[in-house]
Structures are given as C-alpha cells and as structure tokens.
C-alpha atoms as a PDB file:
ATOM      1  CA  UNK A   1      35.110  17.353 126.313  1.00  0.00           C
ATOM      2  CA  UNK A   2      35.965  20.666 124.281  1.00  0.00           C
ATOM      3  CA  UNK A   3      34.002  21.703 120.973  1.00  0.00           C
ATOM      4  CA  UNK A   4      36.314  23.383 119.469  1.00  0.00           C
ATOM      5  CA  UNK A   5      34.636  24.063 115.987  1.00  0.00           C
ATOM      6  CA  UNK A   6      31.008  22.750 114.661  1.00  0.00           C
ATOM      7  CA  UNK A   7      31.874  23.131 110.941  1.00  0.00           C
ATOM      8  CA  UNK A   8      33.833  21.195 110.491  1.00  0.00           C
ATOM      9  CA  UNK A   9      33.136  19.155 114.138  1.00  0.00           C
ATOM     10  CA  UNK A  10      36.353  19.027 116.190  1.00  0.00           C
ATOM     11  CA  UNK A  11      35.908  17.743 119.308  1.00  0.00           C
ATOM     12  CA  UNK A  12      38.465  16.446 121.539  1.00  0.00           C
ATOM     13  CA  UNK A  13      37.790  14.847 125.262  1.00  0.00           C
ATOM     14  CA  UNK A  14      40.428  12.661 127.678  1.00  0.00           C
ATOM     15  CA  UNK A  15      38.994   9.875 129.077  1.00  0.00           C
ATOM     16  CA  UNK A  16      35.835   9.863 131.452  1.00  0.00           C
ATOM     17  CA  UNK A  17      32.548   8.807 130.510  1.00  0.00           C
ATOM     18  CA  UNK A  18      29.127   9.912 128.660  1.00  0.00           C
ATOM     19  CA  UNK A  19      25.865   9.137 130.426  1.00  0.00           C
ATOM     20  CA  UNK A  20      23.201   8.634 128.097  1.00  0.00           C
ATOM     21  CA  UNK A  21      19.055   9.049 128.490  1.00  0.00           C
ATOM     22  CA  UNK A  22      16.915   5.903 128.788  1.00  0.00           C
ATOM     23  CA  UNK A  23      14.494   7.751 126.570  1.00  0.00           C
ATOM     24  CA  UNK A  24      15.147   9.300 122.416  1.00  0.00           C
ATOM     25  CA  UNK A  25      15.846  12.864 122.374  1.00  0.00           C
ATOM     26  CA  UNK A  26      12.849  14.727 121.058  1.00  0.00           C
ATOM     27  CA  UNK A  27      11.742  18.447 121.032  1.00  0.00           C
ATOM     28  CA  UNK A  28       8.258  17.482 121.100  1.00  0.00           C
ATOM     29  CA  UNK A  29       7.772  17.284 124.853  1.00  0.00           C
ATOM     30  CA  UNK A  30      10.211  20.081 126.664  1.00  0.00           C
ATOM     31  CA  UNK A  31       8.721  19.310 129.866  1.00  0.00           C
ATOM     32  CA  UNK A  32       9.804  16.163 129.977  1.00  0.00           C
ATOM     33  CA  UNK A  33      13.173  15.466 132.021  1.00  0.00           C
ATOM     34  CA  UNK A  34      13.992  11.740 130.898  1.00  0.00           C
ATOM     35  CA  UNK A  35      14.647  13.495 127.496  1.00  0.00           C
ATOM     36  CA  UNK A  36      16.420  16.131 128.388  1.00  0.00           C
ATOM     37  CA  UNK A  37      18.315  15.428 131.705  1.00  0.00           C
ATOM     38  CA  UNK A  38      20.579  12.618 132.129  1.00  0.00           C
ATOM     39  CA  UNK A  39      21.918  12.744 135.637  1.00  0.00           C
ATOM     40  CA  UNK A  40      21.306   9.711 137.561  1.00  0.00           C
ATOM     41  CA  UNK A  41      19.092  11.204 140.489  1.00  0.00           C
ATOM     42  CA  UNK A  42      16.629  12.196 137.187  1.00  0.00           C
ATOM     43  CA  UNK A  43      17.078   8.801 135.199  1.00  0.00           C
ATOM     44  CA  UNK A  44      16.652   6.383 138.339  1.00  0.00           C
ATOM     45  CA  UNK A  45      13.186   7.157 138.487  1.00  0.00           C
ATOM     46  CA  UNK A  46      12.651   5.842 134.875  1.00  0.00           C
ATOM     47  CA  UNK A  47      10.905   2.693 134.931  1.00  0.00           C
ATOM     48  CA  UNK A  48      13.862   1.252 132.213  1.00  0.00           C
ATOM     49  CA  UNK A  49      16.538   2.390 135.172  1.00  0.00           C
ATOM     50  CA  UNK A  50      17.098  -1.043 136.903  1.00  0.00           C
ATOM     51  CA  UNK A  51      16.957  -3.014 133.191  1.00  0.00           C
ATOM     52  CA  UNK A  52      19.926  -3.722 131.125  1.00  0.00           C
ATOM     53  CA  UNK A  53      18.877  -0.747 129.365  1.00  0.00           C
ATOM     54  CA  UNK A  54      19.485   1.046 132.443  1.00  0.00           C
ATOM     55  CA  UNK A  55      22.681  -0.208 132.862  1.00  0.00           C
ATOM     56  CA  UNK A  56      23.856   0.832 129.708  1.00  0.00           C
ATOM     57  CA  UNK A  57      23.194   4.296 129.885  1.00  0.00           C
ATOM     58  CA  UNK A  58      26.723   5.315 131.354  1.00  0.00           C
ATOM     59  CA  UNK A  59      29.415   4.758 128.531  1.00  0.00           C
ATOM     60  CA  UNK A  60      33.367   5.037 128.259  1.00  0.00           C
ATOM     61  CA  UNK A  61      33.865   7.870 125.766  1.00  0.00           C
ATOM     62  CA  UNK A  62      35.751   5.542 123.850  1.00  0.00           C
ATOM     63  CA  UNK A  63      32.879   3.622 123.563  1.00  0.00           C
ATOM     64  CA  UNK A  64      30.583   6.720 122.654  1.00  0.00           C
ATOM     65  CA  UNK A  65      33.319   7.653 119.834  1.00  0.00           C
ATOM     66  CA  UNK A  66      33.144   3.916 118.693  1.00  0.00           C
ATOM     67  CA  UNK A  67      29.105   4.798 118.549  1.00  0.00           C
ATOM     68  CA  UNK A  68      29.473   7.633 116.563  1.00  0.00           C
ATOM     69  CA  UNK A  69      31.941   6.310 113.940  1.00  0.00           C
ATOM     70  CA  UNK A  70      29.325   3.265 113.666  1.00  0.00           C
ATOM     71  CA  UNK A  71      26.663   5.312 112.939  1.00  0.00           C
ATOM     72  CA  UNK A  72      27.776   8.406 110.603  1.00  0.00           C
ATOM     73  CA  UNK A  73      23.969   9.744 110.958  1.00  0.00           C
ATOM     74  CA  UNK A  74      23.793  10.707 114.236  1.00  0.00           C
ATOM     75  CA  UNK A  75      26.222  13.799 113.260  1.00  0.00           C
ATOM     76  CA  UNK A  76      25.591  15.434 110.104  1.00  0.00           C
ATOM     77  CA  UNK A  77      29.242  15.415 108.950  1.00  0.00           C
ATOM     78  CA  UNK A  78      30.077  12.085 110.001  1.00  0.00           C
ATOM     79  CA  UNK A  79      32.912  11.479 113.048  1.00  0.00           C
ATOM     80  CA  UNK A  80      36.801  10.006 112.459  1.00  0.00           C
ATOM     81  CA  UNK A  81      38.878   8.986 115.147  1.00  0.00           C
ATOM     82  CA  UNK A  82      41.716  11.392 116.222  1.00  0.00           C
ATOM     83  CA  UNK A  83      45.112  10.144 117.155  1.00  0.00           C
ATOM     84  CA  UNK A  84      46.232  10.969 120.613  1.00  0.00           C
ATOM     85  CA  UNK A  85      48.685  13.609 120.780  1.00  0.00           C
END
C-alpha cells in the first residue's frame, strides 16, 4: 500500500493481504516482538498461533478496509471506501 498523505489519510493499496499480531499494539513493552513484529516465523511461536485466533491474523485488504470503516476509532479521521480507478 502507498500513504500518500496523513492529514487528511489517503491511502491506496491493490489487492494482497494484511497480516495482523496475535497480541494489542502497545508502547509499553518495546522489547516485545508479538507486538511489534508480525511476520509469521515471529507470530508462530505465540501460544494463540495454532487457535482460530491464529488463523485469523492474515486478512484480505478488503477485509482490513471493511475493518476500518467498521470501526471509525482505530484512525483518528475515520476511513471511506475509494472507488477503483
């Protein structure tokens, strides 16, 4: 995907996929690389990994930009779908 501006967020990706981390993102602990790493030879050592949960941590960027429209909070201004062009 491209950022092409943060204020106001334009972002535009072709299809592929997002892979998410089995654990919330937090600043607290830097040292910990379930937070902040979410290739799969890092998140299959997580105990979650073989769980449902682990199976859902690789998603369609369709279905992340479903997500995000769904849940306005997780980006400050809020996310609208863009019309392929």
């Amino acid at each position: 995907f491209l950022v092409a501006s943060t204020s106001p967020w334009v972002v535009y990706f072709h299809n592929g996929y997002a892979r998410r981390s089995l654990v919330d993102y937090s600043n607290d602990n830097l040292d910990d690389r379930f937070v902040h790493l979410t290739n799969a030879s890092v998140q299959k050592k997580h105990a979650d990994y073989k769980s449902a949960e682990g199976e859902d941590s690789l998603w369609s960027l369709s279905r992340l930009e479903e997500y995000l429209i769904a849940n306005p909070h997780v980006v400050s201004e809020g996310v609208k779908p863009v019309e392929a062009g």
